[in-house]
Protein backbone atom coordinates (compact mmCIF):
# COMPACT_ATOMS: atom_id res chain seq x y z
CA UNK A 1 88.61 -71.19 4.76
CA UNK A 2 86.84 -73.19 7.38
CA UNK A 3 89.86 -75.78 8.99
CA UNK A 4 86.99 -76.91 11.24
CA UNK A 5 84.87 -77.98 9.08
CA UNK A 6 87.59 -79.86 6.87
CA UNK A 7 88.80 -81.79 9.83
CA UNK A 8 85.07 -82.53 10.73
CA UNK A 9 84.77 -84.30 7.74
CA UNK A 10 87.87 -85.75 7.49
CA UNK A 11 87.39 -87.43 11.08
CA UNK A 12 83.94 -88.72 9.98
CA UNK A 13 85.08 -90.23 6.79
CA UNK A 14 88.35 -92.10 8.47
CA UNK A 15 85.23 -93.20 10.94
CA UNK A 16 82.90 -94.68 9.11
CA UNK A 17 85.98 -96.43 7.28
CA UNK A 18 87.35 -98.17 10.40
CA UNK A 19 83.46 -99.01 10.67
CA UNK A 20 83.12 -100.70 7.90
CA UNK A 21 86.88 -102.25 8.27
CA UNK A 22 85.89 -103.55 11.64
CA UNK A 23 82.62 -105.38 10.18
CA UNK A 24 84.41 -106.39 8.04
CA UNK A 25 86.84 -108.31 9.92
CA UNK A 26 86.93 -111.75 11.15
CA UNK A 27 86.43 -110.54 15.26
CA UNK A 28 83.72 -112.06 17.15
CA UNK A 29 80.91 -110.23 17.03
CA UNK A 30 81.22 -109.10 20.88
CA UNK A 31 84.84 -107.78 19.61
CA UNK A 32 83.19 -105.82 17.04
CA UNK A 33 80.47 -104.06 19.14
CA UNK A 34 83.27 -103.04 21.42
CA UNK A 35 85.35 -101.55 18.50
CA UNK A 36 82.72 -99.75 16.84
CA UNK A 37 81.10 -97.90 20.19
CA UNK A 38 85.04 -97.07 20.78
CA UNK A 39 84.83 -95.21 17.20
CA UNK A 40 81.76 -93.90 18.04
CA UNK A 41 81.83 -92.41 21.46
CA UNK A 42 85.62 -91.40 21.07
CA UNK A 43 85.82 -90.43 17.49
CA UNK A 44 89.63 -89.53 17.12
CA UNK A 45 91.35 -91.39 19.91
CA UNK A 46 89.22 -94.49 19.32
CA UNK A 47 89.72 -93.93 15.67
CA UNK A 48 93.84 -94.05 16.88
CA UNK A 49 93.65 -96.91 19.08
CA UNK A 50 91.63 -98.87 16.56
CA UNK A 51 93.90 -97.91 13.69
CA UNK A 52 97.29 -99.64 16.05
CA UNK A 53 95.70 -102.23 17.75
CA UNK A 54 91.52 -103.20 16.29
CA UNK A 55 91.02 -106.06 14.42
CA UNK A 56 92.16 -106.18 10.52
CA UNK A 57 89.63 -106.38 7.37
CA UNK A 58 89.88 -109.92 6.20
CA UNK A 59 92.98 -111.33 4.55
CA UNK A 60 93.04 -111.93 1.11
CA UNK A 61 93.77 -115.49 0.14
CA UNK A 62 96.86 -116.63 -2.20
C-alpha cells in the first residue's frame, strides 16, 4: 500500500479545507492573504499553526 500517497492526499484535503475556512472567516482581507500563502508555501506546519492560532469560519448566530 502506498502510505505516501495517502498522506499526500490527506494533507491536500485538510488544505484546501483551512482554505476555504479562512475565506470564509471574518479576517481582513490582508489577514487572509497571509493565512492562505502560509497554507500554501508550508503545507503541514502552516496547516498546524493555522489550525491553533488562524482566524475561525464565521460564527453562527443564536
Amino acid at each position: 500500500m502506498e502510505y505516501a500517497g495517502i498522506g499526500g492526499l490527506l494533507v491536500l484535503a485538510l488544505n484546501i479545507w483551512a482554505i476555504i475556512s479562512i475565506l470564509g472567516s471574518g479576517a481582513t482581507t490582508g489577514s487572509k492573504v497571509l493565512w492562505t500563502l502560509l497554507v500554501l508555501i508550508l503545507p503541514v506546519i502552516g496547516f498546524i499553526i493555522w489550525f491553533v492560532a488562524g482566524p475561525r469560519g464565521k460564527a453562527a448566530s443564536i
